[in-house]
PDB file of N, CA and C in Angstrom:
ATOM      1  N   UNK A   1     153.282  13.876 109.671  1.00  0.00           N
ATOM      2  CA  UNK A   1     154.440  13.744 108.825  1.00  0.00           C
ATOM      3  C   UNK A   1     154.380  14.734 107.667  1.00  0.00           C
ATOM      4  N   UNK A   2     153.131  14.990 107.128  1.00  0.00           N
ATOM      5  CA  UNK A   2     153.020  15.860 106.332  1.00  0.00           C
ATOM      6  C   UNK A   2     153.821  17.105 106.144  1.00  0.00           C
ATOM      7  N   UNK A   3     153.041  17.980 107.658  1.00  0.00           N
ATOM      8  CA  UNK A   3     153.405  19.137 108.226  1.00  0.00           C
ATOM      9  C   UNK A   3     155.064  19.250 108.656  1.00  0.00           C
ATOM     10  N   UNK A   4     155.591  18.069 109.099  1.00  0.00           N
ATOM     11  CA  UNK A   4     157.405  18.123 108.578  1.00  0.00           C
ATOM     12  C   UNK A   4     157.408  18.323 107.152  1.00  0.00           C
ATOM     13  N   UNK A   5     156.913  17.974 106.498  1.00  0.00           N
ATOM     14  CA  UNK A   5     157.633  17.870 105.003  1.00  0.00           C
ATOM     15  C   UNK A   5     157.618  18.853 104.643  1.00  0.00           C
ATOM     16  N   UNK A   6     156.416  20.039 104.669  1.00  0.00           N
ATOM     17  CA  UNK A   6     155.937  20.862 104.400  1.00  0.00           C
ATOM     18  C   UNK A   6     157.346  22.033 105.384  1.00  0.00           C
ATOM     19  N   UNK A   7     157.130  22.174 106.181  1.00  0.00           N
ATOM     20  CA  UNK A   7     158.037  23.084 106.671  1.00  0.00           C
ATOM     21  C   UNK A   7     159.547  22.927 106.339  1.00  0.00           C
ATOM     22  N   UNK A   8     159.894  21.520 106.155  1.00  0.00           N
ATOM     23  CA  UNK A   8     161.407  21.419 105.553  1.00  0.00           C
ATOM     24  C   UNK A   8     161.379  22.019 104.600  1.00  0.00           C
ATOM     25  N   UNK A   9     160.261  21.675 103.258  1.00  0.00           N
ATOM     26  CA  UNK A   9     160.780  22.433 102.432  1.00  0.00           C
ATOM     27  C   UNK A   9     160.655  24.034 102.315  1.00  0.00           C
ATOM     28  N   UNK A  10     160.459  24.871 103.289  1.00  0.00           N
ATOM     29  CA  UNK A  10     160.598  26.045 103.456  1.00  0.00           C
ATOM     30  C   UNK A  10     161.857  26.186 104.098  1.00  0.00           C
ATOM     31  N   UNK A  11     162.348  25.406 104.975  1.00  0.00           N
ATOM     32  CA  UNK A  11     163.348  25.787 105.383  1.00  0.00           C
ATOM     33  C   UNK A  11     164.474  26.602 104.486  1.00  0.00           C
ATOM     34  N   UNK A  12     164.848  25.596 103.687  1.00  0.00           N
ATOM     35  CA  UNK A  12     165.946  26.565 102.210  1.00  0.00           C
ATOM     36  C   UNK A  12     165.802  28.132 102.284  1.00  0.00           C
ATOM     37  N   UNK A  13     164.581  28.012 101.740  1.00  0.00           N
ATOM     38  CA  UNK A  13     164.026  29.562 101.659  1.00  0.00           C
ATOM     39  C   UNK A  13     164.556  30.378 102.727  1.00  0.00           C
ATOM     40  N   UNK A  14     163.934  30.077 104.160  1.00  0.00           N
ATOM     41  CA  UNK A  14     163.980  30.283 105.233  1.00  0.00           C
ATOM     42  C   UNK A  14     165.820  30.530 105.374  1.00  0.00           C
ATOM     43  N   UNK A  15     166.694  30.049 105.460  1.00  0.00           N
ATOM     44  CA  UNK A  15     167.869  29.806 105.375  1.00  0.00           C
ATOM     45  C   UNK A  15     168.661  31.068 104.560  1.00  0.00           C
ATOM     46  N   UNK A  16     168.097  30.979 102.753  1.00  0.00           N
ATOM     47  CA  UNK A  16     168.714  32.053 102.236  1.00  0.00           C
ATOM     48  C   UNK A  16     168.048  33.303 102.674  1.00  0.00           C
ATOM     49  N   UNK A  17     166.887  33.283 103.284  1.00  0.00           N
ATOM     50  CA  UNK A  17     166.545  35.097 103.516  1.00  0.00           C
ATOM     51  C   UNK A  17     167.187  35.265 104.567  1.00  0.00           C
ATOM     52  N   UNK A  18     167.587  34.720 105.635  1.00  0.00           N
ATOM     53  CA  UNK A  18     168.394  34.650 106.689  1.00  0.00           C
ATOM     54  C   UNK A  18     169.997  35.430 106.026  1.00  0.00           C
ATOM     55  N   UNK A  19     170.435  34.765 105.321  1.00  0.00           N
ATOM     56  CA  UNK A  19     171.833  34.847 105.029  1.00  0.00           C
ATOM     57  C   UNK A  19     171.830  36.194 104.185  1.00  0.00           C
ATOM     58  N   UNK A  20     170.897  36.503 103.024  1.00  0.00           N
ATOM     59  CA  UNK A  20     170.536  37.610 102.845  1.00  0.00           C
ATOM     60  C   UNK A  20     170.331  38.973 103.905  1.00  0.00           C
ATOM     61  N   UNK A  21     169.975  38.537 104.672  1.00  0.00           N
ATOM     62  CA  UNK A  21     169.580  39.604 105.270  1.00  0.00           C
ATOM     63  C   UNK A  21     171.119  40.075 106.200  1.00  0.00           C
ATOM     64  N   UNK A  22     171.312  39.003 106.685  1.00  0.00           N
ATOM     65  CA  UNK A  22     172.687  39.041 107.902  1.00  0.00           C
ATOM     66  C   UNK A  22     173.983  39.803 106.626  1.00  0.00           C
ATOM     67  N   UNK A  23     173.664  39.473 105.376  1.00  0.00           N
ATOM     68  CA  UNK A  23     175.179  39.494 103.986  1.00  0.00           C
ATOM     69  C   UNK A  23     174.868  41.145 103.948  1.00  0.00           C
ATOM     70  N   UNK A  24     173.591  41.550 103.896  1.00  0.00           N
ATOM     71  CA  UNK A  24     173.105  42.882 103.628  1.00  0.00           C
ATOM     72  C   UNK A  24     173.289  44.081 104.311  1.00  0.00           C
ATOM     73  N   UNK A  25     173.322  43.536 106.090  1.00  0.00           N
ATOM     74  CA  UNK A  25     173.035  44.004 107.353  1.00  0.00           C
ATOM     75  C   UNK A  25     174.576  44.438 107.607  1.00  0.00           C
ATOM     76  N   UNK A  26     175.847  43.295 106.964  1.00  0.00           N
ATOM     77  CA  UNK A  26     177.499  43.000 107.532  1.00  0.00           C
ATOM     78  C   UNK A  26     177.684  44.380 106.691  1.00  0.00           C
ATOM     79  N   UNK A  27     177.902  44.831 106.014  1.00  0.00           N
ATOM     80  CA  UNK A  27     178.639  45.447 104.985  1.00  0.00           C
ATOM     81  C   UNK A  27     177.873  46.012 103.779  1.00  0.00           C
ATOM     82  N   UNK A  28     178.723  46.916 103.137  1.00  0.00           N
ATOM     83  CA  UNK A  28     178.277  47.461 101.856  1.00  0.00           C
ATOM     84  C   UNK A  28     177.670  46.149 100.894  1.00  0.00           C
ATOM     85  N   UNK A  29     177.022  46.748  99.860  1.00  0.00           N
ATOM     86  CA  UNK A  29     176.765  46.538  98.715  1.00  0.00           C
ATOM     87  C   UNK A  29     177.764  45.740  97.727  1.00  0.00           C
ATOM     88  N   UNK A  30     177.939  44.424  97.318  1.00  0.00           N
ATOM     89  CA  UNK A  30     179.313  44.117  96.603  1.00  0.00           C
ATOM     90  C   UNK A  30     179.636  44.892  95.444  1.00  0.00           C
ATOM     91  N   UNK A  31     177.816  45.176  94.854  1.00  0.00           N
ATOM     92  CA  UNK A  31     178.511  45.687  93.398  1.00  0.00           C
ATOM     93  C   UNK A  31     178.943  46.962  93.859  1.00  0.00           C
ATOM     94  N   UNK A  32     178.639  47.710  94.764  1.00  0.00           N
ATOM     95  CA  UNK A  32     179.199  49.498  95.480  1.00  0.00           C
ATOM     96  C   UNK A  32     180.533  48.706  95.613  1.00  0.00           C
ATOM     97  N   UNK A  33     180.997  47.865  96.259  1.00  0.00           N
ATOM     98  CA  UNK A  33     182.520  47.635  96.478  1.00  0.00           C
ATOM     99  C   UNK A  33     183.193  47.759  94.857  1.00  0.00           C
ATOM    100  N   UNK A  34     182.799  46.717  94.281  1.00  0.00           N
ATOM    101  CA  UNK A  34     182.934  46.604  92.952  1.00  0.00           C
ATOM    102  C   UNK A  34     183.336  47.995  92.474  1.00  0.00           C
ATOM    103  N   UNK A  35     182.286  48.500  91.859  1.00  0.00           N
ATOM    104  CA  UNK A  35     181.996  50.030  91.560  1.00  0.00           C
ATOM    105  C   UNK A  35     183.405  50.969  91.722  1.00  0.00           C
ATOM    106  N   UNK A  36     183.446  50.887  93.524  1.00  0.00           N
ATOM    107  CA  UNK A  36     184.521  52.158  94.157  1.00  0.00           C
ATOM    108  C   UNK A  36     186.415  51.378  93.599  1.00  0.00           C
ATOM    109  N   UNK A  37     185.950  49.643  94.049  1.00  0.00           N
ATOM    110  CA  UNK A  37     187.420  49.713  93.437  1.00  0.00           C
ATOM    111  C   UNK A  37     187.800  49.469  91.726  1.00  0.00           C
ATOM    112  N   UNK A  38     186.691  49.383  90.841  1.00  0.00           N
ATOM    113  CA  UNK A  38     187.206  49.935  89.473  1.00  0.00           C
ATOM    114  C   UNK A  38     187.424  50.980  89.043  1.00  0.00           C
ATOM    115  N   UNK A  39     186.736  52.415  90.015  1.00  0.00           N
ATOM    116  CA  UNK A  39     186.688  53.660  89.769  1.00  0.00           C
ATOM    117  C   UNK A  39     188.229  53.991  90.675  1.00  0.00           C
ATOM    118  N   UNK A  40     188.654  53.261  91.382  1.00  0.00           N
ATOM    119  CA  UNK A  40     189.960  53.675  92.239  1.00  0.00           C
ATOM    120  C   UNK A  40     191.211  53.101  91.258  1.00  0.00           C
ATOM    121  N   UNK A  41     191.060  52.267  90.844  1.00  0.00           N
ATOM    122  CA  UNK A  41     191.810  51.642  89.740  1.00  0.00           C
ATOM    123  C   UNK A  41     192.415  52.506  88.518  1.00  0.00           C
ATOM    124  N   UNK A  42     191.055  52.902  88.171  1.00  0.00           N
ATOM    125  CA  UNK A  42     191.174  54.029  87.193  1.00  0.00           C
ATOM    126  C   UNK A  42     192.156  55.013  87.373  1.00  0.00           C
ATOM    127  N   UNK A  43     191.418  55.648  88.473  1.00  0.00           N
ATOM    128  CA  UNK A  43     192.084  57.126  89.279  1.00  0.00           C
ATOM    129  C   UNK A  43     193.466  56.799  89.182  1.00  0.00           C
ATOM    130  N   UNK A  44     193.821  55.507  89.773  1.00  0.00           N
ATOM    131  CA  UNK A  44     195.440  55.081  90.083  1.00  0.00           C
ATOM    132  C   UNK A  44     195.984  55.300  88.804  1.00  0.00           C
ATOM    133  N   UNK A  45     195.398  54.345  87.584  1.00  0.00           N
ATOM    134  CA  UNK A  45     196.141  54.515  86.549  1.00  0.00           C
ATOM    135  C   UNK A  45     195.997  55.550  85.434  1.00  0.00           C
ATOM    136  N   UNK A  46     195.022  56.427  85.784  1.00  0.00           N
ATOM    137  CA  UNK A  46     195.147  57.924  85.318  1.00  0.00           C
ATOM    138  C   UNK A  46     196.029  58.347  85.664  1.00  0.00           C
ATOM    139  N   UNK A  47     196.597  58.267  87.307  1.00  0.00           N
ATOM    140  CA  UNK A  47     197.570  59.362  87.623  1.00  0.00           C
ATOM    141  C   UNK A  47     199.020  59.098  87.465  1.00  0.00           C
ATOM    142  N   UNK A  48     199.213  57.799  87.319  1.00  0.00           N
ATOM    143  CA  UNK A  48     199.948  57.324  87.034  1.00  0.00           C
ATOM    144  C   UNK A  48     200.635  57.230  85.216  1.00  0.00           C
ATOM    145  N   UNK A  49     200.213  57.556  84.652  1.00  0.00           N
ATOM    146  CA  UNK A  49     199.836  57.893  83.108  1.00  0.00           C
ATOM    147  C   UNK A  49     200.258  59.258  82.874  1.00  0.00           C
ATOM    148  N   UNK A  50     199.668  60.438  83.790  1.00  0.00           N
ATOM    149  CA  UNK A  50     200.138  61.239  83.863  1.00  0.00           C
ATOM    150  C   UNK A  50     201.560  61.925  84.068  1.00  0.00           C
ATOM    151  N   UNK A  51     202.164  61.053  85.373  1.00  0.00           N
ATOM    152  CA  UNK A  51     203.121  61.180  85.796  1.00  0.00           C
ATOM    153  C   UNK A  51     204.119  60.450  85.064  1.00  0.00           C
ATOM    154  N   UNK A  52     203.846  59.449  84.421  1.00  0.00           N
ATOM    155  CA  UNK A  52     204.984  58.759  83.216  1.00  0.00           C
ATOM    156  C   UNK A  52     205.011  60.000  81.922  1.00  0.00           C
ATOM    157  N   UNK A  53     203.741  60.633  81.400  1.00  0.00           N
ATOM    158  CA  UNK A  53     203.460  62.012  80.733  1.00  0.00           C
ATOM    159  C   UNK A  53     204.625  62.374  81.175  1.00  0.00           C
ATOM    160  N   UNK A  54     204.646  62.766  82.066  1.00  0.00           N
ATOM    161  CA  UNK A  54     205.555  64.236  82.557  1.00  0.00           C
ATOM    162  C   UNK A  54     206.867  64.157  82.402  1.00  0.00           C
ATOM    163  N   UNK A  55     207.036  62.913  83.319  1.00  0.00           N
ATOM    164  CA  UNK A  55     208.389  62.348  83.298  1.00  0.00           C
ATOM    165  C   UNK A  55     208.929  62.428  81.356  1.00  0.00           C
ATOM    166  N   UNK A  56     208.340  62.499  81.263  1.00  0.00           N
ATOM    167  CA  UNK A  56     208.806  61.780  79.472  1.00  0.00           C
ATOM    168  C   UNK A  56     209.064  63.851  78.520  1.00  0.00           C
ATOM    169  N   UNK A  57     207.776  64.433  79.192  1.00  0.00           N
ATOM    170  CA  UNK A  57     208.217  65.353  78.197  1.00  0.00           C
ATOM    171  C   UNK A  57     208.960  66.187  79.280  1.00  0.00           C
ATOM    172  N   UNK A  58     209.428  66.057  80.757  1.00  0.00           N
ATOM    173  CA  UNK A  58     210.555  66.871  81.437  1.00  0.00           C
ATOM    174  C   UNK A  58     211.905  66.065  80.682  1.00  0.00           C
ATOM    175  N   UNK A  59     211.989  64.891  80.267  1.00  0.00           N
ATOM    176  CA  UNK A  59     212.826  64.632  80.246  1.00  0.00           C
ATOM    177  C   UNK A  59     213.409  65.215  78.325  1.00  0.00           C
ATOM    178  N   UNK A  60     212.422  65.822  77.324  1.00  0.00           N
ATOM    179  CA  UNK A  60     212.070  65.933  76.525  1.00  0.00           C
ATOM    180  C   UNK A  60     212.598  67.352  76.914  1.00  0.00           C
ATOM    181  N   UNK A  61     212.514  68.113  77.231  1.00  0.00           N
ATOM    182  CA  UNK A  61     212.609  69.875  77.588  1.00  0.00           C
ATOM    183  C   UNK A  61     214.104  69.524  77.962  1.00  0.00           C
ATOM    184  N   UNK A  62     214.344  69.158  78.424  1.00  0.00           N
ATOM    185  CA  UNK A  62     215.941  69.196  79.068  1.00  0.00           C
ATOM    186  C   UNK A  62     217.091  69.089  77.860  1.00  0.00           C
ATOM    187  N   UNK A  63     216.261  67.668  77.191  1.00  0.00           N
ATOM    188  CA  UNK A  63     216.917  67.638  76.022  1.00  0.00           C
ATOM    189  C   UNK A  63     217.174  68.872  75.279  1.00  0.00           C
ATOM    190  N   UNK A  64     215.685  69.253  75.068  1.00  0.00           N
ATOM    191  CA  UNK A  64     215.596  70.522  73.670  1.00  0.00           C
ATOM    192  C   UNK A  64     216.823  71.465  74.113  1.00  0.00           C
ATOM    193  N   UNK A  65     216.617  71.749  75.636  1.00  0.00           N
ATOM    194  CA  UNK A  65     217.227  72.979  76.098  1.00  0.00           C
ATOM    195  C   UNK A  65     218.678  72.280  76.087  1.00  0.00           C
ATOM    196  N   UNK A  66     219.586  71.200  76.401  1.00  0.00           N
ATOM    197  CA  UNK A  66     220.632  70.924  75.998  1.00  0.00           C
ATOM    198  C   UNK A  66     220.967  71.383  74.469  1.00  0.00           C
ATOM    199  N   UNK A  67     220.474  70.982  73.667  1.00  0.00           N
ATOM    200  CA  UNK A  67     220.618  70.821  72.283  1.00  0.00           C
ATOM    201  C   UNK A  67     220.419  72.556  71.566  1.00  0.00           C
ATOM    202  N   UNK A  68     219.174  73.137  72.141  1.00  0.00           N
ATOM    203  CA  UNK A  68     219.210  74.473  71.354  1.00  0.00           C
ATOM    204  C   UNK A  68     219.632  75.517  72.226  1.00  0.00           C
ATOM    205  N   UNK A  69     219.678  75.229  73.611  1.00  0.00           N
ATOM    206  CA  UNK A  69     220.324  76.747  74.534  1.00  0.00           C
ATOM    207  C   UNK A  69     219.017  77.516  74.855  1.00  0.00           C
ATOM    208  N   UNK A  70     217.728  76.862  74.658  1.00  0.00           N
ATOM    209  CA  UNK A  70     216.614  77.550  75.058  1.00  0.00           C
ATOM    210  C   UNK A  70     216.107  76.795  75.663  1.00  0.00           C
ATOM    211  N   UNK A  71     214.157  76.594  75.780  1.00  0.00           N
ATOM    212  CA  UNK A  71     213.477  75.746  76.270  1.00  0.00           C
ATOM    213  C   UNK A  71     212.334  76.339  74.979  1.00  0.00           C
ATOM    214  N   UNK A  72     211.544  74.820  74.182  1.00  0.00           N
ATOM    215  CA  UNK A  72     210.650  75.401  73.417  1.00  0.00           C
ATOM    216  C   UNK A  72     209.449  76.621  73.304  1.00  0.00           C
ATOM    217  N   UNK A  73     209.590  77.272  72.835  1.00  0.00           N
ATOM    218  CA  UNK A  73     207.997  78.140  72.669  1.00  0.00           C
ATOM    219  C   UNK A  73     206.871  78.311  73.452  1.00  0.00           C
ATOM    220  N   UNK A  74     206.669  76.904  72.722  1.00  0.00           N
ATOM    221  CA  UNK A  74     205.045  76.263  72.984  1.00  0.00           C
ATOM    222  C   UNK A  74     205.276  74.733  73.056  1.00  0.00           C
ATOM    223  N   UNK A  75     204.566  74.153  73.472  1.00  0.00           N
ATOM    224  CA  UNK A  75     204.273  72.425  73.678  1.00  0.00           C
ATOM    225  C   UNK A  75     204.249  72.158  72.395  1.00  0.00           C
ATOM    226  N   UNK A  76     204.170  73.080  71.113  1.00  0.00           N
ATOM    227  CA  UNK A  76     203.893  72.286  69.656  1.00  0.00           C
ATOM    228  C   UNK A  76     205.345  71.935  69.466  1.00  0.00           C
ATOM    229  N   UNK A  77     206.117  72.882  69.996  1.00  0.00           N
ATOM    230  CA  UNK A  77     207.482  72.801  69.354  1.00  0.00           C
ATOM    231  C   UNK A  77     207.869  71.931  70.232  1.00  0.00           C
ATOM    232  N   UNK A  78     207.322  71.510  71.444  1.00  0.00           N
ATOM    233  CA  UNK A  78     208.125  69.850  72.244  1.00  0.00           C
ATOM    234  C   UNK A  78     207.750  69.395  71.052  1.00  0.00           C
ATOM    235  N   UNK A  79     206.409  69.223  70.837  1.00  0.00           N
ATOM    236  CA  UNK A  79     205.861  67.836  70.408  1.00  0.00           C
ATOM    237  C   UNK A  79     206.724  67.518  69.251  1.00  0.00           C
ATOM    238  N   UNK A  80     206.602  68.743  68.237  1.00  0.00           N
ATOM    239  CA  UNK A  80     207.523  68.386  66.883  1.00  0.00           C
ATOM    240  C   UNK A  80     209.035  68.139  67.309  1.00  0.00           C
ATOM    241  N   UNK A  81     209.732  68.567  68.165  1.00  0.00           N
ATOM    242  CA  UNK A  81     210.885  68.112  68.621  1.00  0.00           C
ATOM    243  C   UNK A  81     210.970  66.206  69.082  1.00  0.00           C
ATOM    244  N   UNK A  82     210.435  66.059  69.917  1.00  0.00           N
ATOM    245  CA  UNK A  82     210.002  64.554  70.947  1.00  0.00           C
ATOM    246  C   UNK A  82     209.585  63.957  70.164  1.00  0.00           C
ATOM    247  N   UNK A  83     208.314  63.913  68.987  1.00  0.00           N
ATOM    248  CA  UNK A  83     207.770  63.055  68.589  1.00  0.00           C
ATOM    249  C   UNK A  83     206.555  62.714  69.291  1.00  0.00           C
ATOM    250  N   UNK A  84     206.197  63.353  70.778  1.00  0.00           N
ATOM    251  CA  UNK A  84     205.497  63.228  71.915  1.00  0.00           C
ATOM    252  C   UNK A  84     204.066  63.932  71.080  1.00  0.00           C
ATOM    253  N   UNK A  85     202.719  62.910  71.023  1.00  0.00           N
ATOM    254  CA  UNK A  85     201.563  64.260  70.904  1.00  0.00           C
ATOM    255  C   UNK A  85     201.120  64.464  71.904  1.00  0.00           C
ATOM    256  N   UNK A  86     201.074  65.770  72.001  1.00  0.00           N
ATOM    257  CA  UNK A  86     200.481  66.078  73.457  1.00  0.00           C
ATOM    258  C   UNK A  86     199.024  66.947  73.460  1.00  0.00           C
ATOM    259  N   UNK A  87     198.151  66.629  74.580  1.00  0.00           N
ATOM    260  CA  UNK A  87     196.654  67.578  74.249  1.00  0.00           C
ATOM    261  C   UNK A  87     197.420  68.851  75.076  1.00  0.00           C
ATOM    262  N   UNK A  88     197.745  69.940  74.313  1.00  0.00           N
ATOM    263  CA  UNK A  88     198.473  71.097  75.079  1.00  0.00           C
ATOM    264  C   UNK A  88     197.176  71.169  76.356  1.00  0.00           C
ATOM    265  N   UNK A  89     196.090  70.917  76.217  1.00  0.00           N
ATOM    266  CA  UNK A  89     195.358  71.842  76.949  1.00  0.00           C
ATOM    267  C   UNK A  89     195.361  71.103  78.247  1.00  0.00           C
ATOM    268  N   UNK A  90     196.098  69.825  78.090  1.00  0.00           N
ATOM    269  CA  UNK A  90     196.318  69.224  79.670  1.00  0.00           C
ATOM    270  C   UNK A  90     196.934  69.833  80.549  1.00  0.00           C
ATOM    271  N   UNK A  91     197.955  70.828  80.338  1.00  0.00           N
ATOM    272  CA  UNK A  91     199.536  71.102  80.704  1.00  0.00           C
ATOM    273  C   UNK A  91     199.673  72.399  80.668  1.00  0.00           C
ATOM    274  N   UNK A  92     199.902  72.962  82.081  1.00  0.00           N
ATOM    275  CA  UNK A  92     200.870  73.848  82.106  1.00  0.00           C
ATOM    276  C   UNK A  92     201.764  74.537  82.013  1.00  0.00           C
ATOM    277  N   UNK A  93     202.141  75.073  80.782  1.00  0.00           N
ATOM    278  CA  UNK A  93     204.091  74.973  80.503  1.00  0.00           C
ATOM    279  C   UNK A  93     204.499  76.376  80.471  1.00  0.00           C
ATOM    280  N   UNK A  94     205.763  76.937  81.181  1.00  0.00           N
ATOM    281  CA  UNK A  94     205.840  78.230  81.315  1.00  0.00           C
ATOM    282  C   UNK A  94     207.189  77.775  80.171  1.00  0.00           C
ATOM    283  N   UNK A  95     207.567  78.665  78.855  1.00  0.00           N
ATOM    284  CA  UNK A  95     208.530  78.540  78.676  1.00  0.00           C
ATOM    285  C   UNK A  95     210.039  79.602  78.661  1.00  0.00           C
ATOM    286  N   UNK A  96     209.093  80.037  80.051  1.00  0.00           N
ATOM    287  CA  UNK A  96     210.759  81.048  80.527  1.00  0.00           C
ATOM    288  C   UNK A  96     211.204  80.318  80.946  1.00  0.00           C
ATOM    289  N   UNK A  97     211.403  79.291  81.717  1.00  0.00           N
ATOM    290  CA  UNK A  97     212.295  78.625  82.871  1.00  0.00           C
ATOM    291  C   UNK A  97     211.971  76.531  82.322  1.00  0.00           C
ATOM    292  N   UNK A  98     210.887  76.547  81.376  1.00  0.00           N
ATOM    293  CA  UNK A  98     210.991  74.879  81.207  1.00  0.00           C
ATOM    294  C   UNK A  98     210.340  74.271  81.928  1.00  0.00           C
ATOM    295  N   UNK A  99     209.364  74.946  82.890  1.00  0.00           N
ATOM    296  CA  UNK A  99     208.554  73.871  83.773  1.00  0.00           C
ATOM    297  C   UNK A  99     207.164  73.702  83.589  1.00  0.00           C
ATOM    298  N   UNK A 100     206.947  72.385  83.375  1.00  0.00           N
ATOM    299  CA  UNK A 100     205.530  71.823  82.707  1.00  0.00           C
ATOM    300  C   UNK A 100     205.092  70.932  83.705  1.00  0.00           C
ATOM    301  N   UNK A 101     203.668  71.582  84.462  1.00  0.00           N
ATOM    302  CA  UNK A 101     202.851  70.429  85.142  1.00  0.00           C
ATOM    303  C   UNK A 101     201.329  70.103  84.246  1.00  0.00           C
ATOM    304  N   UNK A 102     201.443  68.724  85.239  1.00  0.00           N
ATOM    305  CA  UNK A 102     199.592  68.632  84.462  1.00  0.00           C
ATOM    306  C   UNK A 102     198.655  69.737  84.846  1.00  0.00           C
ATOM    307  N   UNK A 103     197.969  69.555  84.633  1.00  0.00           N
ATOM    308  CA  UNK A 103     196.529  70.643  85.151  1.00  0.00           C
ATOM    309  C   UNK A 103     194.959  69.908  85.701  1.00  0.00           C
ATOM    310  N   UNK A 104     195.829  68.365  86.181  1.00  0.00           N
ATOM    311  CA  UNK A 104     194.772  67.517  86.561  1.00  0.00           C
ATOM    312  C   UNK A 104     195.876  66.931  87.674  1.00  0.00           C
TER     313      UNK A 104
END
């Protein structure tokens, strides 16, 4: 009776290295899952950030160029126009023609 008692209580043990091993063996890593979808999250709402950016100072250039018959300078003169601060050094902006992309 002993030698039951004795092996039941290994069993548990026995049980979680089992499930460990089979959880380990199925699939990635949870915290790697973890990891890839907070870093995908990000990415999403970086680019997405960006593209509201854009949207906002294309829609910002159109204005200027309604209003003065040009398209600004430089991105300083959106910004002081819009109210928009912008890190110029994100952005592409040609201002012969008004077209500004990111550079990411």
């Amino acid at each position: 009776m002993f030698k039951a008692c004795r092996n039941a209580r290994k069993l548990p043990l026995l049980v979680f290295s089992c499930f460990v091993i089979i959880f380990m063996s199925c699939g990635r890593n949870p915290v790697e899952e973890y990891e890839d979808t907070v870093i995908k999250t990000y990415k999403n709402v970086k680019k997405s950030s960006i593209e509201i950016n854009l949207k906002q100072l294309r829609d910002s250039l159109k204005a200027f160029h309604e209003i003065n018959g040009r398209y600004p300078k430089d991105l300083k003169e959106l910004s002081d126009f819009s109210g928009i601060k912008l890190e110029e050094d994100r952005y592409d902006y040609d201002p012969g023609n008004g077209t500004i992309n990111s550079k990411y």
